[in-house]
N, C-alpha and C. Protein backbone atom coordinates (compact mmCIF):
# COMPACT_ATOMS: atom_id res chain seq x y z
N UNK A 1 94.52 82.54 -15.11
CA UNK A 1 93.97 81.26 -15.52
C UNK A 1 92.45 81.32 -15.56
N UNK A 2 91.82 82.43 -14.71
CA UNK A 2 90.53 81.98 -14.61
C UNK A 2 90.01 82.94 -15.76
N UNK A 3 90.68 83.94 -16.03
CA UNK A 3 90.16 84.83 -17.43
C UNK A 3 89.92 83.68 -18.31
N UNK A 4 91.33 82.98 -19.06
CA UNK A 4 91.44 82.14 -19.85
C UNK A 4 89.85 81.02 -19.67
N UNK A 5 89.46 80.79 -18.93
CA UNK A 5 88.61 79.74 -18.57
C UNK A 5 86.76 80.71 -19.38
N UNK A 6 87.01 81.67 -18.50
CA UNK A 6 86.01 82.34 -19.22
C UNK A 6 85.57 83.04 -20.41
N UNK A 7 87.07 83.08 -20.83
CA UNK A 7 87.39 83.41 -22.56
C UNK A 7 86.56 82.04 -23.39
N UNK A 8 86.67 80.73 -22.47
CA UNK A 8 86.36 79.75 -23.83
C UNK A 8 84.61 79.86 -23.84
N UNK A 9 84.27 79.45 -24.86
CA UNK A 9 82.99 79.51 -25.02
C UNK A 9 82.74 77.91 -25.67
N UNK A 10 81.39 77.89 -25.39
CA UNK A 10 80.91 76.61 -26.48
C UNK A 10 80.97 76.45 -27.67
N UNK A 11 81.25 75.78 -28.41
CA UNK A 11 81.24 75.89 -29.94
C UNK A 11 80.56 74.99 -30.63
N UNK A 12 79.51 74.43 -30.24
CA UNK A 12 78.55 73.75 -30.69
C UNK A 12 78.57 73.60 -32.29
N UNK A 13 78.56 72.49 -33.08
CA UNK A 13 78.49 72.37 -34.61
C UNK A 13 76.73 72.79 -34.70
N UNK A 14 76.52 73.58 -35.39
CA UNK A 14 75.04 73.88 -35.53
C UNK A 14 74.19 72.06 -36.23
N UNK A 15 75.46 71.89 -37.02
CA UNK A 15 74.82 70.21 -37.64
C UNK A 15 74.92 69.39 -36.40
N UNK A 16 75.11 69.25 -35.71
CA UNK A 16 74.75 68.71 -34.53
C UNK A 16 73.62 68.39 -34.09
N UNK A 17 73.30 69.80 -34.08
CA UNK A 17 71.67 70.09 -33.29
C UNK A 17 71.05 69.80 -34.60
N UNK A 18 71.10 69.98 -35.85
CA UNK A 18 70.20 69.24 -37.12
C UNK A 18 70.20 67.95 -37.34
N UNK A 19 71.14 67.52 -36.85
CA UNK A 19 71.43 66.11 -36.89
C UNK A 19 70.29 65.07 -36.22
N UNK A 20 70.41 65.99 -34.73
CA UNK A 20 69.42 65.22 -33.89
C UNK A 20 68.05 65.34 -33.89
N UNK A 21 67.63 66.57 -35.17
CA UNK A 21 66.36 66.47 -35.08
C UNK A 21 65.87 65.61 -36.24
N UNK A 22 67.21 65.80 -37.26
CA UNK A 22 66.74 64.70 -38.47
C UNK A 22 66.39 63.26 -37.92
N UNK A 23 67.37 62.60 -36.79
CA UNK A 23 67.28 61.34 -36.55
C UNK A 23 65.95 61.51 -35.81
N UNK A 24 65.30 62.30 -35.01
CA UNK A 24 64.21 61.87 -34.39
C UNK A 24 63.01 62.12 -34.97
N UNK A 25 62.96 63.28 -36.25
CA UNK A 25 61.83 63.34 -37.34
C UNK A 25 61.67 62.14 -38.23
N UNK A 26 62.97 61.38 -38.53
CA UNK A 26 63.03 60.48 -39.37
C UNK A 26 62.54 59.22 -38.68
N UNK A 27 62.73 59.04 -37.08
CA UNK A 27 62.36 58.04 -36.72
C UNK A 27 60.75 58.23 -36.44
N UNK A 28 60.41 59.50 -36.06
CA UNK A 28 58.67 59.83 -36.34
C UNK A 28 57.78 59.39 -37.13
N UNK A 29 58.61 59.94 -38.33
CA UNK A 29 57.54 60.06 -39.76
C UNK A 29 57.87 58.23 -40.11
N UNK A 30 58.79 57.45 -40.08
CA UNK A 30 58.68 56.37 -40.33
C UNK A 30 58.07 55.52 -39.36
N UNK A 31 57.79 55.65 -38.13
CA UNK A 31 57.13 55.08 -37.15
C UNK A 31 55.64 55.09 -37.39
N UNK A 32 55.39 56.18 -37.64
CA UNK A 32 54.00 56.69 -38.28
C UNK A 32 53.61 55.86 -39.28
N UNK A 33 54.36 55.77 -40.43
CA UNK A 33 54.07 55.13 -42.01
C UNK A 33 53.97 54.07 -41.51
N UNK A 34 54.86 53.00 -40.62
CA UNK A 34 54.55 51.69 -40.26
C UNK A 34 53.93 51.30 -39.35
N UNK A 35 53.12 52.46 -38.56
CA UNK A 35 52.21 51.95 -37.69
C UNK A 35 50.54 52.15 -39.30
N UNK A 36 50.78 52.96 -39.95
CA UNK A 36 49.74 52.77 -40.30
C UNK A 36 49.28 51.77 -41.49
N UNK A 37 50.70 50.86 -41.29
CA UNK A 37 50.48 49.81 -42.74
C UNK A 37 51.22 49.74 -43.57
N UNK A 38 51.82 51.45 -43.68
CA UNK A 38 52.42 52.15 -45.66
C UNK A 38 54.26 51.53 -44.71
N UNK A 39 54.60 51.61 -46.00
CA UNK A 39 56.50 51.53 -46.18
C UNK A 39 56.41 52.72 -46.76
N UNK A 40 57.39 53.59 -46.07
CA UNK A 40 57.59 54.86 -46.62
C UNK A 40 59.29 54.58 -47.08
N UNK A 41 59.15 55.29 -48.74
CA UNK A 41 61.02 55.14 -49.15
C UNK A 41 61.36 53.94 -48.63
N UNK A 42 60.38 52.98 -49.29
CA UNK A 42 60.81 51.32 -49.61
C UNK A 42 62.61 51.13 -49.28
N UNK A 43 62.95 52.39 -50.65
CA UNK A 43 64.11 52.02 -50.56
C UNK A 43 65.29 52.13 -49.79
N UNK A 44 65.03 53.20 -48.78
CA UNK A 44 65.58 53.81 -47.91
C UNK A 44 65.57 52.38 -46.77
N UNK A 45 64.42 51.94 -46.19
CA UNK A 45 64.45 51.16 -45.24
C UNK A 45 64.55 49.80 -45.33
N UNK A 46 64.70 49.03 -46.64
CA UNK A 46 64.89 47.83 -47.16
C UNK A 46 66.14 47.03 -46.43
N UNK A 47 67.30 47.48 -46.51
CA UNK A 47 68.57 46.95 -45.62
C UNK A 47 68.49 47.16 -44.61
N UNK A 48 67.55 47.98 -43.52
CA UNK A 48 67.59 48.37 -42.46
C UNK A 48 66.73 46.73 -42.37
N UNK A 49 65.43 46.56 -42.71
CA UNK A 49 64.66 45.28 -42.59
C UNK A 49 65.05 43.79 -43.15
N UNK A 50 66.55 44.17 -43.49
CA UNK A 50 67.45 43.04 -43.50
C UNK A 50 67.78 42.54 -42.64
N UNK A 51 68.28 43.29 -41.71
CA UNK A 51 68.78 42.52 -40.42
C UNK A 51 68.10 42.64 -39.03
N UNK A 52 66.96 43.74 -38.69
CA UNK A 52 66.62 43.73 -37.67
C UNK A 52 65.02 44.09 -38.21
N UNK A 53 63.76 44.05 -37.61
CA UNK A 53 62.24 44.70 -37.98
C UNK A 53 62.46 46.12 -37.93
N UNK A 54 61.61 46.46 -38.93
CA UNK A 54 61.15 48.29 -38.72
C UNK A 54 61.61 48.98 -37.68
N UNK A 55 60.32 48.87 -37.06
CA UNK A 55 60.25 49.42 -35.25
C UNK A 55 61.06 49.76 -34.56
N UNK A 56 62.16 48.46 -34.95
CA UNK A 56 63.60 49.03 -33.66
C UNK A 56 64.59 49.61 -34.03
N UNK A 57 64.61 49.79 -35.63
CA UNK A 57 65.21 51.03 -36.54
C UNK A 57 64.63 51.78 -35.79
N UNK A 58 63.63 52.28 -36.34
CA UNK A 58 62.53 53.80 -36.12
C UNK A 58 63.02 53.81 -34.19
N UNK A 59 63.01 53.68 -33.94
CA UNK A 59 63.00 53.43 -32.17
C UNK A 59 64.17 54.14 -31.80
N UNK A 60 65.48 53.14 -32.71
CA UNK A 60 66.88 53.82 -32.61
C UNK A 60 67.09 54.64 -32.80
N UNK A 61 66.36 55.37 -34.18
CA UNK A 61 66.72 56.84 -34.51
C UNK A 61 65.94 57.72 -33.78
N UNK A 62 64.83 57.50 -33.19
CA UNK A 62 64.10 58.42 -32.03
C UNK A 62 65.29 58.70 -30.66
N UNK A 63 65.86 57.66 -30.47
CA UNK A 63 66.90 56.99 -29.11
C UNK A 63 67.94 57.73 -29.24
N UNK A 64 68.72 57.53 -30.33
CA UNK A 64 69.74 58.27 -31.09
C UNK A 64 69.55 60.13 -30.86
N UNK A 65 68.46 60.29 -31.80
CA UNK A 65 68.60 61.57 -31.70
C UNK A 65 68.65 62.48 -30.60
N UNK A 66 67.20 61.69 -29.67
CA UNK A 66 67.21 62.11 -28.24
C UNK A 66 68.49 62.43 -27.67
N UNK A 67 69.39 61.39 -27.43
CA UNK A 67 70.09 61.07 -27.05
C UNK A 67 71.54 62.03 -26.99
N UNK A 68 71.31 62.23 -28.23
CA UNK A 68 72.49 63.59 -28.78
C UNK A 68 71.91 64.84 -28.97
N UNK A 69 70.42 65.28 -28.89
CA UNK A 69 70.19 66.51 -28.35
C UNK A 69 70.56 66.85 -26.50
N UNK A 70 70.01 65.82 -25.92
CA UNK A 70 70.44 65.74 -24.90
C UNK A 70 72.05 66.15 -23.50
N UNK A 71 72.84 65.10 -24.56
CA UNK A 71 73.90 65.36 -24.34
C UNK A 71 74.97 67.15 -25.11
N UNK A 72 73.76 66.94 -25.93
CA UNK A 72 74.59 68.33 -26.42
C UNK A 72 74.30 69.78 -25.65
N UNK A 73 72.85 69.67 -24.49
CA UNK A 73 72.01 70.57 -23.70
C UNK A 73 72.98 70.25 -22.59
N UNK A 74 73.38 69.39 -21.79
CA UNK A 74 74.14 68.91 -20.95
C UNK A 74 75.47 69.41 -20.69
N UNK A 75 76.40 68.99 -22.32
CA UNK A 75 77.78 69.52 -22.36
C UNK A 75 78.34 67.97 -21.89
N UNK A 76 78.07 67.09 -22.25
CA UNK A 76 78.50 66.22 -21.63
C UNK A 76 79.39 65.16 -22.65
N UNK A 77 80.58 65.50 -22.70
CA UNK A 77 81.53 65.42 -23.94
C UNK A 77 81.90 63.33 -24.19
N UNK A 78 81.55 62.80 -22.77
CA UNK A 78 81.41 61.11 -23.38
C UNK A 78 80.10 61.22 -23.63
N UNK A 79 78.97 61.41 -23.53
CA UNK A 79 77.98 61.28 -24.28
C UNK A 79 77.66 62.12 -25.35
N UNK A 80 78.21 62.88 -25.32
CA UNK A 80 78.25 63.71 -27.09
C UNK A 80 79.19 62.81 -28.37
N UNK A 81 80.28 62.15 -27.61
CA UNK A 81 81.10 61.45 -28.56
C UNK A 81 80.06 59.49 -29.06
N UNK A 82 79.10 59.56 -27.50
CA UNK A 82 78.89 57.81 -27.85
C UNK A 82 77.80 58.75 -28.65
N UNK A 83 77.05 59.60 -28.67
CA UNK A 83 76.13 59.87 -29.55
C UNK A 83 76.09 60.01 -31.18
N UNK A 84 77.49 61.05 -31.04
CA UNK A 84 78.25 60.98 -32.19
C UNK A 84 78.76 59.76 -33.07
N UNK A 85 79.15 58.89 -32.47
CA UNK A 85 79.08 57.37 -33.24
C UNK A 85 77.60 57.11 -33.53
N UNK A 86 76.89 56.52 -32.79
CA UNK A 86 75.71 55.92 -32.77
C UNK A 86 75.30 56.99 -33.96
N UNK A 87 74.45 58.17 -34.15
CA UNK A 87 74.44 59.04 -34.86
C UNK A 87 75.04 58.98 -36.32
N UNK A 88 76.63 58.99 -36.23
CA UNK A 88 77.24 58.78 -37.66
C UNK A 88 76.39 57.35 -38.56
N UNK A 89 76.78 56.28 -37.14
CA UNK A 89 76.28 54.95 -38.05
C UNK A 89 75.02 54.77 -38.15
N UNK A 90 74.17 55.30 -38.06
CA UNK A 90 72.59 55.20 -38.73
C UNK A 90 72.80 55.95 -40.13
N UNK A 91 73.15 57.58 -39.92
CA UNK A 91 73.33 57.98 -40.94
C UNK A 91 74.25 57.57 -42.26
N UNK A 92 75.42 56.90 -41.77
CA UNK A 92 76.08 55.93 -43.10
C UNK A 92 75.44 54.84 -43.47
N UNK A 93 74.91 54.22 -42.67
CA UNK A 93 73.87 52.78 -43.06
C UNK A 93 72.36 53.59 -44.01
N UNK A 94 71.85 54.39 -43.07
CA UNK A 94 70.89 54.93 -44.20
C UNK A 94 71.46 55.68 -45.80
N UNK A 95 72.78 56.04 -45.75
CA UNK A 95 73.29 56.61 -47.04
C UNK A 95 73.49 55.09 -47.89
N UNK A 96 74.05 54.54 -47.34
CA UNK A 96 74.33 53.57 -47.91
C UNK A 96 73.22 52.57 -49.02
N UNK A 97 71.91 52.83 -47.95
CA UNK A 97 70.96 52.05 -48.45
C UNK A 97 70.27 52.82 -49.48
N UNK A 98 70.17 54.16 -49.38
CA UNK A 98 69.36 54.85 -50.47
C UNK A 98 70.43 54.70 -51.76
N UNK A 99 71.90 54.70 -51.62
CA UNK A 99 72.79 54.38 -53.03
C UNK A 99 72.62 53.01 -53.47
N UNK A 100 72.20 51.62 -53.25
CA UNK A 100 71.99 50.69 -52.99
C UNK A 100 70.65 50.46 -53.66
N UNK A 101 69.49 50.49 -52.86
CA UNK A 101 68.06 50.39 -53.19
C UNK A 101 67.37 51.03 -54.00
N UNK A 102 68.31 52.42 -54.06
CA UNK A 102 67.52 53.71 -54.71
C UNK A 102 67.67 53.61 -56.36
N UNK A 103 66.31 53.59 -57.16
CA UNK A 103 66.37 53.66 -58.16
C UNK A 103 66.83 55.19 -58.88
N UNK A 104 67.04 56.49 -58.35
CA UNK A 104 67.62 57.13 -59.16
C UNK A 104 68.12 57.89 -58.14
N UNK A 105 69.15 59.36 -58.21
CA UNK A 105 69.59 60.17 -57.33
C UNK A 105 68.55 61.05 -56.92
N UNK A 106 68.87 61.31 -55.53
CA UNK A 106 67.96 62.32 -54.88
C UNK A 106 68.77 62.99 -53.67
N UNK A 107 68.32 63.99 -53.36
CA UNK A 107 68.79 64.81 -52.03
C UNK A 107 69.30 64.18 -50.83
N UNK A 108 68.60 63.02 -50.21
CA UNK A 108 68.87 62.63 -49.63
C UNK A 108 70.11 61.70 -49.06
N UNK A 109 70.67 61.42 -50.20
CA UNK A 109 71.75 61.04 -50.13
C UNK A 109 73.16 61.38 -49.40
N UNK A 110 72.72 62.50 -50.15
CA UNK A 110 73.61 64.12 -50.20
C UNK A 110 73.61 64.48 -48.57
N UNK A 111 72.19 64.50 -48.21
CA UNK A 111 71.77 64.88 -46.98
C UNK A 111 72.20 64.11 -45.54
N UNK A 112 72.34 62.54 -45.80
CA UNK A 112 72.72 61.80 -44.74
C UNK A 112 74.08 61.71 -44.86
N UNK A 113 74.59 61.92 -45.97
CA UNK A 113 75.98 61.53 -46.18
C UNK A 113 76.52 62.52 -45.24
N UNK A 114 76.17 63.87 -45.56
CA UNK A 114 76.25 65.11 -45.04
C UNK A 114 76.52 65.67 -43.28
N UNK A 115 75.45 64.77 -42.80
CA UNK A 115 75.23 64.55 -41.67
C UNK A 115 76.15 63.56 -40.94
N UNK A 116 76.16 62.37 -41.62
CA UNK A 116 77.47 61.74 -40.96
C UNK A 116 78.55 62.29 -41.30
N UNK A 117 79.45 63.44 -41.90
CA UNK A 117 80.63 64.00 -41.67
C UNK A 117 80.58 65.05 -41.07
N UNK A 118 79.18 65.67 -40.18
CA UNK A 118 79.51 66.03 -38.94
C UNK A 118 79.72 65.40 -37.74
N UNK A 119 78.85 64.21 -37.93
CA UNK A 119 79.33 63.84 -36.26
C UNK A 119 80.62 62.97 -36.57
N UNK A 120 81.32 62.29 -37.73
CA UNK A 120 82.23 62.08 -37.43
C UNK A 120 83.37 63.08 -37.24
N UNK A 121 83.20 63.99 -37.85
CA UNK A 121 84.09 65.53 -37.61
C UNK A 121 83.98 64.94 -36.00
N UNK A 122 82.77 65.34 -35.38
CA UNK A 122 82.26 66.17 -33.72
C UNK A 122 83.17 64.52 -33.27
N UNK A 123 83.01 63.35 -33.78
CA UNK A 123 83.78 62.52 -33.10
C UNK A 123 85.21 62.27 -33.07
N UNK A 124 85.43 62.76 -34.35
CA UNK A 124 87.07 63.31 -34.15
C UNK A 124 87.47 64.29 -33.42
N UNK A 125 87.23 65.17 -33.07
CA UNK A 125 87.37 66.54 -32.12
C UNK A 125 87.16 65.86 -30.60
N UNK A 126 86.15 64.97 -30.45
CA UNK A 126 86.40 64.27 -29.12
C UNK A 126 87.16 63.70 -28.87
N UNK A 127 88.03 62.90 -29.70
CA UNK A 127 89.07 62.22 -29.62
C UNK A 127 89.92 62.33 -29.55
N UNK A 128 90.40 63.71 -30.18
CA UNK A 128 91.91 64.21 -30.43
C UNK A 128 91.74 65.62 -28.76
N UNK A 129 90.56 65.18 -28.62
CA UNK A 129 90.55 66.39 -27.01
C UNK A 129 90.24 67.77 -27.72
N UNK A 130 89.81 68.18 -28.44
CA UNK A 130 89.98 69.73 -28.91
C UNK A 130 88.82 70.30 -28.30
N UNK A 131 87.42 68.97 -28.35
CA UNK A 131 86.51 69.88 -27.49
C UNK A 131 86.88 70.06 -26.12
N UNK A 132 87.61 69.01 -25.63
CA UNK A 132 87.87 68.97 -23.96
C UNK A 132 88.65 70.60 -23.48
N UNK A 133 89.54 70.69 -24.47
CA UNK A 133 90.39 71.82 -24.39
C UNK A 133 89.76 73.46 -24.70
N UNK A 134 89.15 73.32 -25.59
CA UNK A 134 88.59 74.47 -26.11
C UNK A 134 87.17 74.67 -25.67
N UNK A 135 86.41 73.92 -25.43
CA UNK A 135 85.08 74.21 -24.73
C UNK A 135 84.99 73.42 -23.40
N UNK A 136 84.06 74.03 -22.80
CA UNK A 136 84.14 73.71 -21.02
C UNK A 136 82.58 73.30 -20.83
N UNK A 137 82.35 72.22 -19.53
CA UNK A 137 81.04 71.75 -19.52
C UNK A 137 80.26 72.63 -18.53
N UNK A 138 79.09 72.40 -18.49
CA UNK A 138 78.32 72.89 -17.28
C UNK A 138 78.90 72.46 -16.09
């Protein structure tokens, strides 16, 4: 049993760890643009400033990302999964808004869309236990 234990290894989604740096570059570079006045990708952040101010977007996705680099350094499989939500739904709300606001196609779309079907993948795998089973924590 204890071979078996040391046979498993981590299997970390590499989009994982991209994931969390997109959410915390994205919450940077837009924190930045609105501390200095500018709206950066009007269209990108327009529905986000529908329902709540700038700031606590930009804040969340700093929070967010942290949050799931963190837990992913840890191994800590309920906070890899609440990350993994939190995570998915910025990134579907931001896809959403660039198809929405966005006057023509661009990468980015592609890119968040992208990103939320890893962590909902990484949140399905928490759910159904496959990480519990197949990878082991610190």
């Amino acid at each position: 049993m204890e071979n078996r234990r040391h046979q498993k290894h981590r299997n970390h989604c590499p989009g994982e760890w991209w994931s969390s740096i997109l959410l915390v570059m994205t919450g940077i570079y837009a924190l930045a643009y609105f501390m200095a006045g500018n709206i950066f990708h009007y269209s990108f952040i327009n529905g986000f400033r529908a329902i709540l101010p700038a700031y606590i977007w930009e804040g969340s996705f700093i929070l967010t990302g942290t949050l799931q680099f963190v837990s992913l350094m840890c191994g800590s499989f309920r906070w890899r999964g609440v990350a993994s939500f939190l995570a998915a739904s910025l990134f579907i709300w931001g896809m959403l808004n660039m198809l929405v606001y966005e006057r023509h196609w661009h990468f980015g779309i592609v890119a968040w869309g992208t990103f939320a079907l890893v962590n909902l993948y990484t949140l399905a795998r928490i759910l159904a236990g496959v990480i519990r089973d197949y990878e082991y924590s610190l």
